[in-house]
Protein backbone atom coordinates (compact mmCIF):
# COMPACT_ATOMS: atom_id res chain seq x y z
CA UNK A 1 -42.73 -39.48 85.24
CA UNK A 2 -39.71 -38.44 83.12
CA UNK A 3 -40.50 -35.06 81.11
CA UNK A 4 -37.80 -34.27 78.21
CA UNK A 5 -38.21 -30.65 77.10
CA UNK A 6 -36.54 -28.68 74.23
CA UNK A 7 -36.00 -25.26 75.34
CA UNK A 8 -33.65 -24.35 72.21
CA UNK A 9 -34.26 -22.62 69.41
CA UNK A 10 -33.58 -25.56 66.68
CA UNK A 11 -35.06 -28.83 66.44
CA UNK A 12 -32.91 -31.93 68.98
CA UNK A 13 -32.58 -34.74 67.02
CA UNK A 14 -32.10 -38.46 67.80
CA UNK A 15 -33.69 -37.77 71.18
CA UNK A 16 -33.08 -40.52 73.47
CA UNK A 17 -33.90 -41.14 77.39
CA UNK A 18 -32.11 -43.81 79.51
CA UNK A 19 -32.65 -44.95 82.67
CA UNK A 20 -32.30 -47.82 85.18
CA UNK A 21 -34.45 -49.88 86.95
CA UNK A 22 -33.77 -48.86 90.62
CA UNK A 23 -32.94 -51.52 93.09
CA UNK A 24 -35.17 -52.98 94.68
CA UNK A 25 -37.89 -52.16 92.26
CA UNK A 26 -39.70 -54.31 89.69
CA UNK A 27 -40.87 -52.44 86.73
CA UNK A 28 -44.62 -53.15 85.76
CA UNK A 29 -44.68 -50.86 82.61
CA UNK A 30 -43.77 -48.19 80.71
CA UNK A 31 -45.27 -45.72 78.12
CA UNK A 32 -44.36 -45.50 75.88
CA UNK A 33 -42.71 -48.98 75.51
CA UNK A 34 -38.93 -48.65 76.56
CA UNK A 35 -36.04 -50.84 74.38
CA UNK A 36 -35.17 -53.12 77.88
CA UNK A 37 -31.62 -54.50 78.31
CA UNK A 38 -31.45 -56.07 81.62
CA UNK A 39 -32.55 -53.50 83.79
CA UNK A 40 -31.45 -50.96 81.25
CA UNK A 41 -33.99 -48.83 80.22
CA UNK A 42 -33.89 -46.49 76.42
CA UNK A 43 -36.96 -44.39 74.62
CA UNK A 44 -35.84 -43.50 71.22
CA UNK A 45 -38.02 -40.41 70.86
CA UNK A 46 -36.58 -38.89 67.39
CA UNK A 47 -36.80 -35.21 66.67
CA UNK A 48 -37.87 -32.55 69.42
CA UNK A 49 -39.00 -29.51 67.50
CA UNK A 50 -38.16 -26.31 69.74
CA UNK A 51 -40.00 -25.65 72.44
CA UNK A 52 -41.48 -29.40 72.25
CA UNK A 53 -41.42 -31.54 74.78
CA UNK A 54 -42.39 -35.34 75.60
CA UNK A 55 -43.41 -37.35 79.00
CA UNK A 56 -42.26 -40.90 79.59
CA UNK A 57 -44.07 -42.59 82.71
CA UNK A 58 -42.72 -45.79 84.25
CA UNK A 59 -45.00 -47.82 87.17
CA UNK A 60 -42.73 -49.78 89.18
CA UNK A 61 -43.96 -51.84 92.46
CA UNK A 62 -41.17 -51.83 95.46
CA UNK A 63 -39.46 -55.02 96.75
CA UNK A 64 -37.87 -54.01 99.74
CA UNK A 65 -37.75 -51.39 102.27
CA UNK A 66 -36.14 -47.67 102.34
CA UNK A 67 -34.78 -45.26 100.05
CA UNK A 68 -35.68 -45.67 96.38
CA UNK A 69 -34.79 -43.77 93.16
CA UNK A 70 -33.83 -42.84 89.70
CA UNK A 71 -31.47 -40.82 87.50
CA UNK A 72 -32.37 -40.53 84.11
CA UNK A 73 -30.57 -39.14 81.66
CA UNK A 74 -31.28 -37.91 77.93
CA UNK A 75 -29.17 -37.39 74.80
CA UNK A 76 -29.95 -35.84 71.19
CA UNK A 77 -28.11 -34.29 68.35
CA UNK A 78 -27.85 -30.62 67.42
CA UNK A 79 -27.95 -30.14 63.94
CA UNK A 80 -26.89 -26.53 62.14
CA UNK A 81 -26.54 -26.22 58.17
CA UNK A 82 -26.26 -23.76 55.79
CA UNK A 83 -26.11 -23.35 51.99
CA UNK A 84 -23.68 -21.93 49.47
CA UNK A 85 -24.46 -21.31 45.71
CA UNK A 86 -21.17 -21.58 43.20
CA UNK A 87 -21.58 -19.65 40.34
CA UNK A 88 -19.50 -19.17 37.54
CA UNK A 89 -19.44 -15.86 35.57
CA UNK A 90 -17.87 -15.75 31.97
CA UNK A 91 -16.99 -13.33 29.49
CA UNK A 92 -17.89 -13.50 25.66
CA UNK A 93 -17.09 -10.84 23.01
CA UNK A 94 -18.17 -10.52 19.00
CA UNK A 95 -17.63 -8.52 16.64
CA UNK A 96 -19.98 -7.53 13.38
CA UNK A 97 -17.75 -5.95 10.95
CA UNK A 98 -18.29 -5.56 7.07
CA UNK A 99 -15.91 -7.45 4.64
CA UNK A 100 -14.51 -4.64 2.97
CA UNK A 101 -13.97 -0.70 3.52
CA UNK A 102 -12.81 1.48 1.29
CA UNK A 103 -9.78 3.70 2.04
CA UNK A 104 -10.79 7.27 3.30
CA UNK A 105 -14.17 5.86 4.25
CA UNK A 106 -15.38 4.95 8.44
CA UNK A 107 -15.44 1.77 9.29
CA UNK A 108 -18.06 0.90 11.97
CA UNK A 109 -17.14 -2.08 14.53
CA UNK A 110 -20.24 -3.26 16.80
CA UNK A 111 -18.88 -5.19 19.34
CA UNK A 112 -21.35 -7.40 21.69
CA UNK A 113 -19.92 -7.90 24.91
CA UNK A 114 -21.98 -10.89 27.05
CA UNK A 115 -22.13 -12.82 30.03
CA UNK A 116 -22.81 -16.31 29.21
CA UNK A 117 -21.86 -17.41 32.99
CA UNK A 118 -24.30 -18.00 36.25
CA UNK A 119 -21.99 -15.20 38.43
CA UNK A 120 -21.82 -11.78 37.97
CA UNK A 121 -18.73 -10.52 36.02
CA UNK A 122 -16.45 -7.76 37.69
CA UNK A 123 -14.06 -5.21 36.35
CA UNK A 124 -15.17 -5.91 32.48
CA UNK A 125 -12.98 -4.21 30.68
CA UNK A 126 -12.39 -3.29 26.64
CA UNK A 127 -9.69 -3.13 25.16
CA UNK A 128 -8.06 -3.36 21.18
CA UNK A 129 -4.81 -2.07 19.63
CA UNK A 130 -5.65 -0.43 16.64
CA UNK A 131 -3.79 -2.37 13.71
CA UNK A 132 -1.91 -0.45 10.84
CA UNK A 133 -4.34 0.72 8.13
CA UNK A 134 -7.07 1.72 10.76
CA UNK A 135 -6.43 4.98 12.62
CA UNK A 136 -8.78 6.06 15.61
CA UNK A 137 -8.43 10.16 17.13
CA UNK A 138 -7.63 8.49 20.17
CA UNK A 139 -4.35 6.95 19.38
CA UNK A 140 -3.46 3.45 18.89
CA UNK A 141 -4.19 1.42 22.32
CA UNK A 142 -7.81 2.11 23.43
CA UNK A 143 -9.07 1.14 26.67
CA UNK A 144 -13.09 1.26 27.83
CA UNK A 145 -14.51 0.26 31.09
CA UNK A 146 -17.72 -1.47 31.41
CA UNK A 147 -17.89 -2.36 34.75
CA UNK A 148 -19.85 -5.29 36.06
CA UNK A 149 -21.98 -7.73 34.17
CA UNK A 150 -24.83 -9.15 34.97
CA UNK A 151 -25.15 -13.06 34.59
CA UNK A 152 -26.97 -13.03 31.07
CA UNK A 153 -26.47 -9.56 30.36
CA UNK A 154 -25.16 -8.67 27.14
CA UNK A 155 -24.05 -4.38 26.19
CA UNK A 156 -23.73 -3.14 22.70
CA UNK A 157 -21.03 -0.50 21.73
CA UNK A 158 -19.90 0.63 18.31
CA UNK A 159 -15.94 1.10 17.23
CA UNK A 160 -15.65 4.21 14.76
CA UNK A 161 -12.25 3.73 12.37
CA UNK A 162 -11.13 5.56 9.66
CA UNK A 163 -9.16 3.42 6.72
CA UNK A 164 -6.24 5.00 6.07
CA UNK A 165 -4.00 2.13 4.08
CA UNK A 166 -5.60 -0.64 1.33
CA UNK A 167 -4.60 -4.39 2.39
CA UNK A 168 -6.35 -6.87 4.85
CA UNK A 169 -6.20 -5.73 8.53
CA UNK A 170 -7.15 -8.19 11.87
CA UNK A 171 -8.88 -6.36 14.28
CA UNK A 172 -8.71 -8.14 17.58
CA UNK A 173 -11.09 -7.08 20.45
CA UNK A 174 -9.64 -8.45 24.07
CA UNK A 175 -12.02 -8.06 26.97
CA UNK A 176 -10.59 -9.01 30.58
CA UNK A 177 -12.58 -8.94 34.09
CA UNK A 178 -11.46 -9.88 37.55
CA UNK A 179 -10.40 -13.44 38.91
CA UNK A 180 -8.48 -13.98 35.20
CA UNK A 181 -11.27 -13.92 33.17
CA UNK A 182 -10.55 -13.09 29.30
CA UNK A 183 -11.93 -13.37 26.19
CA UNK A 184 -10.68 -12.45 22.15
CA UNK A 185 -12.32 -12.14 19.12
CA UNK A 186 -10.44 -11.83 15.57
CA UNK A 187 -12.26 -10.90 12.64
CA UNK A 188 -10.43 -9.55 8.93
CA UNK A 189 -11.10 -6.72 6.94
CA UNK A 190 -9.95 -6.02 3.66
CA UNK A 191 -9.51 -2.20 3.33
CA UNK A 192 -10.27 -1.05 -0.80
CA UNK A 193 -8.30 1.65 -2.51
CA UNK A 194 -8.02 2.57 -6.18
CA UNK A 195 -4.55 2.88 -7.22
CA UNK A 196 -3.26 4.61 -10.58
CA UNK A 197 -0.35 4.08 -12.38
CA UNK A 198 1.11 5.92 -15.21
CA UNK A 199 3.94 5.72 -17.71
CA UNK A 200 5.05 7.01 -20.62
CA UNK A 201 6.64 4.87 -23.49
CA UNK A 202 8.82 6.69 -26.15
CA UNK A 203 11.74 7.85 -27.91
CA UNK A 204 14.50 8.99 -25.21
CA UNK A 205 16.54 10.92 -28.19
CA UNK A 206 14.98 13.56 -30.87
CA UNK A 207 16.11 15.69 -33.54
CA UNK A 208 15.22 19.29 -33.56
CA UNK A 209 12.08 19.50 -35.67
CA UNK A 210 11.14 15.64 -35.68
CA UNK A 211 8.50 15.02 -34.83
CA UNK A 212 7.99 11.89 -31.94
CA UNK A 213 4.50 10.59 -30.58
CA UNK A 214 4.44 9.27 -27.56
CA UNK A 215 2.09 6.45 -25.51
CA UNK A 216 1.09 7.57 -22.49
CA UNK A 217 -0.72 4.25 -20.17
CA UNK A 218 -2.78 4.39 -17.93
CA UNK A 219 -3.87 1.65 -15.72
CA UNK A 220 -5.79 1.15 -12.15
CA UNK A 221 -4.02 -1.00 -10.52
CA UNK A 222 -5.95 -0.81 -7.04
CA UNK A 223 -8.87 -3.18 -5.46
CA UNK A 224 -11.26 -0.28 -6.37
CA UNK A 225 -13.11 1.94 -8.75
CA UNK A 226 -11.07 4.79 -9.34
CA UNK A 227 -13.40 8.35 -9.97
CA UNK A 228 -12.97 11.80 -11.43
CA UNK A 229 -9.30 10.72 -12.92
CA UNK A 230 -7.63 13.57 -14.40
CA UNK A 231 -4.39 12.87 -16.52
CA UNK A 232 -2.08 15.90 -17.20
CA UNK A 233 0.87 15.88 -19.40
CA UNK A 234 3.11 19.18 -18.21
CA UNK A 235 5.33 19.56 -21.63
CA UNK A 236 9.07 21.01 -21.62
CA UNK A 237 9.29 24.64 -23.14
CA UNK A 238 11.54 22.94 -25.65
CA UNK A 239 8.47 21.16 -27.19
CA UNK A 240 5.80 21.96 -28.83
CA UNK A 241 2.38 20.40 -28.91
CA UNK A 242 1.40 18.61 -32.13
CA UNK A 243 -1.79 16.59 -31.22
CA UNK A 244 -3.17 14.17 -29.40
CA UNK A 245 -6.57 12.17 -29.34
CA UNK A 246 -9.27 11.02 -26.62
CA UNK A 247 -10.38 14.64 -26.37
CA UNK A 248 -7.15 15.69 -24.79
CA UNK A 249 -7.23 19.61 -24.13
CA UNK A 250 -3.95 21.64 -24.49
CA UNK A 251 -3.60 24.65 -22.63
CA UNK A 252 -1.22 27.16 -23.79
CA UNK A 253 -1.19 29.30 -20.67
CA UNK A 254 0.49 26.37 -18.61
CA UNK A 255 2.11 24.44 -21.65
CA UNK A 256 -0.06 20.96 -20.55
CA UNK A 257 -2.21 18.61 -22.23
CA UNK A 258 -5.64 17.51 -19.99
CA UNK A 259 -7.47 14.25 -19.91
CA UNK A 260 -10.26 13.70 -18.35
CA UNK A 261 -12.16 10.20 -17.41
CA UNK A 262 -15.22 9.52 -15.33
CA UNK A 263 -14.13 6.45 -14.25
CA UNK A 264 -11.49 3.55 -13.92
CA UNK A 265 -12.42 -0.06 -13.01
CA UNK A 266 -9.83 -2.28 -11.12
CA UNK A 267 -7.67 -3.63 -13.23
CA UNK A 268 -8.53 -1.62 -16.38
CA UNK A 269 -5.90 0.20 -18.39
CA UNK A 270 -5.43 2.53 -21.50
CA UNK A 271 -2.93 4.26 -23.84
CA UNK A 272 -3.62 7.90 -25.18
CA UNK A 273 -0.73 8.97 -27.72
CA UNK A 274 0.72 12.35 -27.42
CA UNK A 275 2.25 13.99 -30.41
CA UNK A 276 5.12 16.36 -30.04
CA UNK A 277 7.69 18.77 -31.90
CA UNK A 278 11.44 18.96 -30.78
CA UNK A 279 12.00 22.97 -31.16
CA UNK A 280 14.88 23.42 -28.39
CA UNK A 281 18.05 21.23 -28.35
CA UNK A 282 19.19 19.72 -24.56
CA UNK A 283 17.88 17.74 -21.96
CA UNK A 284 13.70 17.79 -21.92
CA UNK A 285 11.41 16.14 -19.91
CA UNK A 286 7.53 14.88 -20.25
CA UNK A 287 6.07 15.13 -16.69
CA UNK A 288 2.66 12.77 -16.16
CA UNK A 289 0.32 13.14 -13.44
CA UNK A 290 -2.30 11.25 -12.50
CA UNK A 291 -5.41 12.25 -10.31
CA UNK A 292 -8.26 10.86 -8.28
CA UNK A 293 -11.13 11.24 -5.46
CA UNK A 294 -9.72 9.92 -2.53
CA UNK A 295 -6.63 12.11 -2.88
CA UNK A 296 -5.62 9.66 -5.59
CA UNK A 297 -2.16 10.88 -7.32
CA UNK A 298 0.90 9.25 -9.62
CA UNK A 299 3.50 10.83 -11.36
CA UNK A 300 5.96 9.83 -14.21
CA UNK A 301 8.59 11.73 -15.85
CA UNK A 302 10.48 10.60 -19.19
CA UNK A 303 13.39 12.38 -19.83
CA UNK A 304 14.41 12.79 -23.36
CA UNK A 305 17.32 14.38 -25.18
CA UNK A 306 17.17 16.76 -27.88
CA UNK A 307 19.85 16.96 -30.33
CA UNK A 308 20.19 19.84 -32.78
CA UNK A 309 22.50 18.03 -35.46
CA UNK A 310 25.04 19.63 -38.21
CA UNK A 311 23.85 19.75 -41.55
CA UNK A 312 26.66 20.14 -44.02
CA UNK A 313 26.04 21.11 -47.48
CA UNK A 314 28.55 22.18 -49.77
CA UNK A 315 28.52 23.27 -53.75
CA UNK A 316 30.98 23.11 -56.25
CA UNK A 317 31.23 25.43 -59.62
CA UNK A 318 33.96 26.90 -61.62
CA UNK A 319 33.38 30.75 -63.24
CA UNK A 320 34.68 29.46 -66.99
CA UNK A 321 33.65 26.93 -69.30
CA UNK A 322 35.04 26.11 -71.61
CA UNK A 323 38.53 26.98 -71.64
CA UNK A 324 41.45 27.07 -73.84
CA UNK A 325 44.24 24.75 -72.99
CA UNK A 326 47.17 27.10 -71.75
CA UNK A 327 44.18 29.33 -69.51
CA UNK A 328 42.66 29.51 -66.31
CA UNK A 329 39.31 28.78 -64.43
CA UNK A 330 38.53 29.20 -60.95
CA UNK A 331 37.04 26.46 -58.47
CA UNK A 332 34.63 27.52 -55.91
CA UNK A 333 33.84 24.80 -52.83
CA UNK A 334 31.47 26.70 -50.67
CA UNK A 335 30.76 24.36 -47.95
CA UNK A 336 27.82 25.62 -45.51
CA UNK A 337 26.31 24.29 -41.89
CA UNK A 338 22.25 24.70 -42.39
CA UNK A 339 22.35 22.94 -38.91
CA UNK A 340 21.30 23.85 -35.60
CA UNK A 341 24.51 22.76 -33.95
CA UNK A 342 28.20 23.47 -34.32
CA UNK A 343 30.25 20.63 -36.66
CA UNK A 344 33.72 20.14 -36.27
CA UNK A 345 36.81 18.00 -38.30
CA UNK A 346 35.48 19.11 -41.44
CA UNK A 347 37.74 18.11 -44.28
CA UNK A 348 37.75 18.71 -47.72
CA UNK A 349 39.50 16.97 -50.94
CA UNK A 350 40.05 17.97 -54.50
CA UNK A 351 40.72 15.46 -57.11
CA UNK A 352 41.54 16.99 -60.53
CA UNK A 353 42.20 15.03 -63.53
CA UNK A 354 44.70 14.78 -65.93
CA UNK A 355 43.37 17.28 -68.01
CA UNK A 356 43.68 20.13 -65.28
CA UNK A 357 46.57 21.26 -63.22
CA UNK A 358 46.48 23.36 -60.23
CA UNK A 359 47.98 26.42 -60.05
CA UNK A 360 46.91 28.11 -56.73
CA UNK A 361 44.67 28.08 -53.86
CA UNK A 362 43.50 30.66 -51.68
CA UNK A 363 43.53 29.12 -48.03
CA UNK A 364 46.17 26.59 -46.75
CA UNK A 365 46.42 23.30 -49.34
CA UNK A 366 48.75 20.61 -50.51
CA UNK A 367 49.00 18.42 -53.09
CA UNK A 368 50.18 14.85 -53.47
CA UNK A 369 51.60 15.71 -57.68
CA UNK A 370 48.56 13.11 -59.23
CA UNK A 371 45.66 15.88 -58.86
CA UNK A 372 44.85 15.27 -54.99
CA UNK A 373 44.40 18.95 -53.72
CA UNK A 374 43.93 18.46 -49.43
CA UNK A 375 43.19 21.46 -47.71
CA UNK A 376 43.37 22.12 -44.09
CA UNK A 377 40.92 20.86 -41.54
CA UNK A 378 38.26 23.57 -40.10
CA UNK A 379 38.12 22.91 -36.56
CA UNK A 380 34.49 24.25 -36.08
CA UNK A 381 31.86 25.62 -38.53
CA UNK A 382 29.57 27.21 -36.56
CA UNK A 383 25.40 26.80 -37.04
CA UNK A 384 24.47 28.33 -40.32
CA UNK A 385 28.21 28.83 -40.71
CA UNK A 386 30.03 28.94 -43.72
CA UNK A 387 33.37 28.36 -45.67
CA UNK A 388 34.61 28.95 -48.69
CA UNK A 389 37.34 27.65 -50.70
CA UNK A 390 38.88 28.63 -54.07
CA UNK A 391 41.67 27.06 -56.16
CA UNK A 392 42.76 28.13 -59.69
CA UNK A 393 43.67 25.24 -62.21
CA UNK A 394 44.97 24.98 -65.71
CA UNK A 395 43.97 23.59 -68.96
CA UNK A 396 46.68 20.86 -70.30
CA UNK A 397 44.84 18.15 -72.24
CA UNK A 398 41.47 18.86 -74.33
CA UNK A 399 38.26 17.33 -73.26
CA UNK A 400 35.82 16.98 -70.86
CA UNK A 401 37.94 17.24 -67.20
CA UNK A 402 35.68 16.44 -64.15
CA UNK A 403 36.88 17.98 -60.88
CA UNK A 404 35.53 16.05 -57.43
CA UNK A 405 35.55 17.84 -54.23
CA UNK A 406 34.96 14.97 -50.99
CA UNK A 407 34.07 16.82 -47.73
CA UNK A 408 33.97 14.50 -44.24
CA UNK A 409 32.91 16.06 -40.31
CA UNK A 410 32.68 14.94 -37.27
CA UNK A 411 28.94 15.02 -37.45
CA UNK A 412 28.98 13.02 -40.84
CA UNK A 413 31.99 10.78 -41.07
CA UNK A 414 30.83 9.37 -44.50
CA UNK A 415 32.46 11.23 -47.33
CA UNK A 416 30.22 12.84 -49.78
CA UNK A 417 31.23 13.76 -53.17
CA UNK A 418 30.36 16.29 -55.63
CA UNK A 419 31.16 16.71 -58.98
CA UNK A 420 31.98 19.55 -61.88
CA UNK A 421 33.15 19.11 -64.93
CA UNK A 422 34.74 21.92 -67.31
CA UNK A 423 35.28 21.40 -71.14
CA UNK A 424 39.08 21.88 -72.27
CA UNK A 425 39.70 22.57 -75.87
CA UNK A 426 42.34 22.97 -78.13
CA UNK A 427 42.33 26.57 -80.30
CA UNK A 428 43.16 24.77 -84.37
């Protein structure tokens, strides 16, 4: 009897028992059948659970005398296993943003961070630079761990941003976990903002008292609606206001003109003319501003130059007519500045005729001997100045003699003449 136990723990597999025939011996069975090769003996008895155990019998009839035996022997396999799961965690990140913000306003990010993989996901963490145009209270590089995620598990969180600049702006939302694993998302924003722009268009040089209107624009020049607009016009003390239209509102206490509008589309413009009186000579200026909700603001300033010009006048008249040939008359030119500035270079010619001869003059003169009296220039007549010149002539041929004085400036280069005649008669 061969008995084959398993007193292990796991199964033995490919049990096997193998034995000789001894000599002298002459096997007459065995059970269970043995595999014989020659006197080779082998049970192939499989698997041996633990603890099992199986009996193999052999009957075997001697052939000869003494000492008889047998060594078997038994092999099997030991078998140990085990089982590893790969998994493979992965990262995924979105972002739901609106299309367009406008300036001033929050913009609210919600970002959806996931893991798609079959692993859990360590050291998740968030992480965006803040572009230009966006502005968050805690700087520009932000930074927020989540941790460890879940295989499947998806987290919500919502980015709060304030628009600070109009144009389109990327934001870009990196998320980064252990063993390399990254993910990005991009999405663009355009950021809204009204934008006003204002001008005036105008003369850039006045007279004193002239009058001058003036087209002031308007125009929103933004991606947005533009509210509550408010367009002042701050005037120079050296005009004063005339008029204007569009229910402008002039305010004497601060010397400005006030528009106001509800509302200005993108893209829309408008002109409002201003109407103003020169009353101070110099340098002026016409300051525009422009305002807004959303701290909306845009200035313009025209400069324009007030000149308070000469304005020479001058008379001519004699104190006798007629006269006697042989006598006298007397020539007043009174030549007056009814300007509001200073002229200069004045000149002033006397033609007499044949009929009169010129005896003296008053101030400095000369005479070329054919009735051209030329007095000396006046440097400067002053505003609301005046000069006066008087020359005495003589009577030598009867008739009608017609004296012309000519008077030239710096401020009016083109000679203007004036004329009086006196009547010269012959006592018969």
């Amino acid at each position: 009897m061969i008995q084959v136990q398993n007193v292990g723990v796991v199964e033995a597999a490919d049990v096997q028992i193998h034995d000789r025939i001894p000599a002298g011996m002459t096997l007459i069975e065995s059970t269970p059948q043995a595999q014989r090769n020659g006197d080779h003996l082998v049970w192939q008895l499989g698997a041996l659970e633990p603890g099992g155990e199986r009996t193999v019998s052999l009957q075997l009839v001697p052939d000869v005398e003494g000492e008889l035996g047998s060594v078997a022997r038994v092999s099997f396999e030991a078998a140990a296993s085990v089982r590893t799961v790969s998994t493979r965690p992965a990262l995924k990140v979105t972002q739901r943003a609106p299309a367009q913000v406008l300036i001033g306003q929050q913009l609210e990010i919600e970002l959806e961070v996931s893991n798609p993989g079959t692993g859990a996901a360590t050291g998740v963490t968030l992480q965006t630079d803040v572009p230009e145009g966006l502005e968050h209270p805690k700087g520009r590089q932000l930074d927020n761990l989540i941790g460890t995620l879940g295989p499947g598990e998806v987290r919500r969180q919502v980015l709060r941003l304030r628009a600070t600049a109009p144009g389109q702006v990327n934001s870009e939302i990196r998320i980064t976990g252990d063993d390399g694993l990254s993910a990005i998302d991009t999405t663009a924003i355009q950021i809204i903002a009204p934008e006003l722009a204002i001008e005036v268009e105008g003369p850039t040089r006045r007279y004193l008292e002239r009058q001058a209107t003036y087209q002031i624009h308007l125009a929103n020049v933004g991606s947005a609606d533009a509210t509550n607009v408010e367009i002042i016009a701050y005037l120079d003390r050296g005009f004063s206001f005339v008029g204007t239209e569009f229910q402008g509102q002039y305010d004497p206490n601060r010397h400005a003109v006030y528009w106001s509008l509800a509302e200005l589309p993108p893209e829309a413009r408008g002109a409002v003319p201003l109407t103003l009186l020169p009353i101070e000579a110099g340098e002026r200026a016409i300051r525009l501003e422009a305002r807004g909700d959303l701290n909306l603001v845009s200035r313009h300033e025209k400069k324009v130059t007030v000149d308070a010009p000469a304005e020479l006048t001058f008379s001519i008249t004699d104190d006798a007519d007629p006269i006697e040939i042989g006598s006298t008359a007397t020539y007043e030119i009174r030549i007056l500045n009814r300007g509001a500035r200073e002229d200069g270079d004045v000149n002033l010619k006397v033609q007499l005729p044949d009929g009169l001869e010129l005896v003296s003059s008053e101030t400095d003169a000369s005479t070329d001997g054919q009735g051209l009296v030329v007095f000396a220039p006046h440097a400067v007549i002053p505003a609301k100045g005046e000069v006066v010149h008087r020359i005495r002539v003589k009577g030598t041929k009867p008739g009608t003699q017609i004296v012309k004085a000519i008077v030239t400036s710096s401020q009016a280069p083109t000679a203007v003449t004036k004329e009086e005649s006196t009547t010269v008669y012959a006592d018969n």
